[in-house]
C-alpha atoms as a PDB file:
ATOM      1  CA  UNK A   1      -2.803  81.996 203.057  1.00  0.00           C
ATOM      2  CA  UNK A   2      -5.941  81.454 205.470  1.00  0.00           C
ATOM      3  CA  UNK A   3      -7.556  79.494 201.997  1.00  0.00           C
ATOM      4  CA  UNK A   4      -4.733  77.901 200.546  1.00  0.00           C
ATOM      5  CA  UNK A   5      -4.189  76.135 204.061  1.00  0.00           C
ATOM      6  CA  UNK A   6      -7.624  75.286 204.005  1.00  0.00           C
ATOM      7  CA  UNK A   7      -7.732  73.741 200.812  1.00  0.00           C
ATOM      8  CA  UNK A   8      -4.515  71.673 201.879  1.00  0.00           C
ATOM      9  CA  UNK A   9      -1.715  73.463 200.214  1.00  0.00           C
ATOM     10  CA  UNK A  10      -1.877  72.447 196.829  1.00  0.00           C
ATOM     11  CA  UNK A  11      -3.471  74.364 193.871  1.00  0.00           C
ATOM     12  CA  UNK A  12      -4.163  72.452 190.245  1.00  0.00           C
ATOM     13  CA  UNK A  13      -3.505  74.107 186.593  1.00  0.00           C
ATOM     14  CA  UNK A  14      -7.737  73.960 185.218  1.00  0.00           C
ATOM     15  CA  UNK A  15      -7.314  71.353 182.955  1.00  0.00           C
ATOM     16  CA  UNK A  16      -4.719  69.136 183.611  1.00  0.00           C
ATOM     17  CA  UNK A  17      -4.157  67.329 186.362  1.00  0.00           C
ATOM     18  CA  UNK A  18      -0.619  68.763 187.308  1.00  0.00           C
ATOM     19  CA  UNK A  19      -0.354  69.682 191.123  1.00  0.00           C
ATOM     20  CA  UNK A  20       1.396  72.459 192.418  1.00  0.00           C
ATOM     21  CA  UNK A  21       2.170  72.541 196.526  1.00  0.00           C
ATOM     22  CA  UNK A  22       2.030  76.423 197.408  1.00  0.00           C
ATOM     23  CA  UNK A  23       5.391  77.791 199.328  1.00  0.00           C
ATOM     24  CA  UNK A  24       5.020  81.219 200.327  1.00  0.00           C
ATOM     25  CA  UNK A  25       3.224  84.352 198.673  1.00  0.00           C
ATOM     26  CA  UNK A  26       3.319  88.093 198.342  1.00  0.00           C
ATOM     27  CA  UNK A  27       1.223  90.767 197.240  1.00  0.00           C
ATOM     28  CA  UNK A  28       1.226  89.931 193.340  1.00  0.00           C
ATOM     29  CA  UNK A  29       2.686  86.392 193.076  1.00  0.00           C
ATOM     30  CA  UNK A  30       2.146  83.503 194.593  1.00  0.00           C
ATOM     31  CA  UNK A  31       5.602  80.714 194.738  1.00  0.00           C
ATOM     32  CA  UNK A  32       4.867  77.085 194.551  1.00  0.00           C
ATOM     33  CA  UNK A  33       6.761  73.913 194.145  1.00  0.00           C
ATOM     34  CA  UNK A  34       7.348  74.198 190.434  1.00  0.00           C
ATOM     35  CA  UNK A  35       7.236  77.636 189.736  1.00  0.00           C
ATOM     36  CA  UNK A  36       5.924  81.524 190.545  1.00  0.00           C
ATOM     37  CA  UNK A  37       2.477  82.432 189.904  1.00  0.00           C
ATOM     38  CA  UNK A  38       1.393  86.090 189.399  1.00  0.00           C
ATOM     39  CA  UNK A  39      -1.878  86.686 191.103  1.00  0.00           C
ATOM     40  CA  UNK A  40      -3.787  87.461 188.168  1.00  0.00           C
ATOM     41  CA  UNK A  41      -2.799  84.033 186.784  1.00  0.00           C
ATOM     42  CA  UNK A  42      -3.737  82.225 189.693  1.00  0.00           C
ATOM     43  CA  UNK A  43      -7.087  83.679 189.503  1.00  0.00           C
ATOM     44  CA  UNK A  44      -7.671  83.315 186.088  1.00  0.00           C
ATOM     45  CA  UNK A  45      -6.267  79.572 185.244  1.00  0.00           C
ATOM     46  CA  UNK A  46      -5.746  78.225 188.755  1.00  0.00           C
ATOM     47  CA  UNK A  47      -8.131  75.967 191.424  1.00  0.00           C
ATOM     48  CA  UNK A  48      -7.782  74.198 194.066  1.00  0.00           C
ATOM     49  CA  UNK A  49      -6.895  70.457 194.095  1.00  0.00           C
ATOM     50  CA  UNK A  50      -9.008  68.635 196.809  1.00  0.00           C
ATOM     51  CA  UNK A  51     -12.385  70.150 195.588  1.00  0.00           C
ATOM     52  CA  UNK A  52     -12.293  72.057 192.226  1.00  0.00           C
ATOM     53  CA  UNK A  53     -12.646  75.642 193.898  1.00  0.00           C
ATOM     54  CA  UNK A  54     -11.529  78.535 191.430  1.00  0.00           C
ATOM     55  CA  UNK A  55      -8.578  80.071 193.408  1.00  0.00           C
ATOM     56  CA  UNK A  56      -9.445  83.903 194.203  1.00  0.00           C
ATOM     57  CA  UNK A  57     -12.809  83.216 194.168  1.00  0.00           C
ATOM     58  CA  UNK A  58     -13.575  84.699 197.937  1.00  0.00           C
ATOM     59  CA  UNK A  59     -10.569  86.745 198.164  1.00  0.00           C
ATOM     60  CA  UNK A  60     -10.727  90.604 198.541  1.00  0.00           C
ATOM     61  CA  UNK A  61      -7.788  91.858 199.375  1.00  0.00           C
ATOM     62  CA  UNK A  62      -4.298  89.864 199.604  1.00  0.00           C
ATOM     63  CA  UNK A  63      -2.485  90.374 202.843  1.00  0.00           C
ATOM     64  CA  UNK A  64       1.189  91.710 202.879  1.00  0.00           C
ATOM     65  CA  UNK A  65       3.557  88.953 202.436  1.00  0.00           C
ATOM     66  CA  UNK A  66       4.321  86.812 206.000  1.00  0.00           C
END
């Protein structure tokens, strides 16, 4: 979550320009304003929206749901 709040909350679908506001998250999914987002999809299609980052790119291990 450390990321996503420093990124501002929202993530973007790679090309499109659709925003997505992130809620809460678990181990394997990830829930946002307009749907839930396993984390393998997030990694693979997902970025965030203020400055293009790939989301997952830094991350090594999720933490346990808070």
């Amino acid at each position: 979550m450390k990321a996503i709040k420093k990124h501002g909350g929202w993530i973007t679908r790679k090309n499109t320009t659709m925003n997505w506001l992130v809620i809460k998250y678990g181990c394997l999914t990830l829930m946002t304003s307009n749907d839930i987002i396993g984390v393998e999809t997030l990694f693979e299609n997902y970025e965030f929206s203020d400055d293009g980052t790939p989301c997952g790119s830094k991350i090594i291990n999720l933490p346990k749901e808070q």
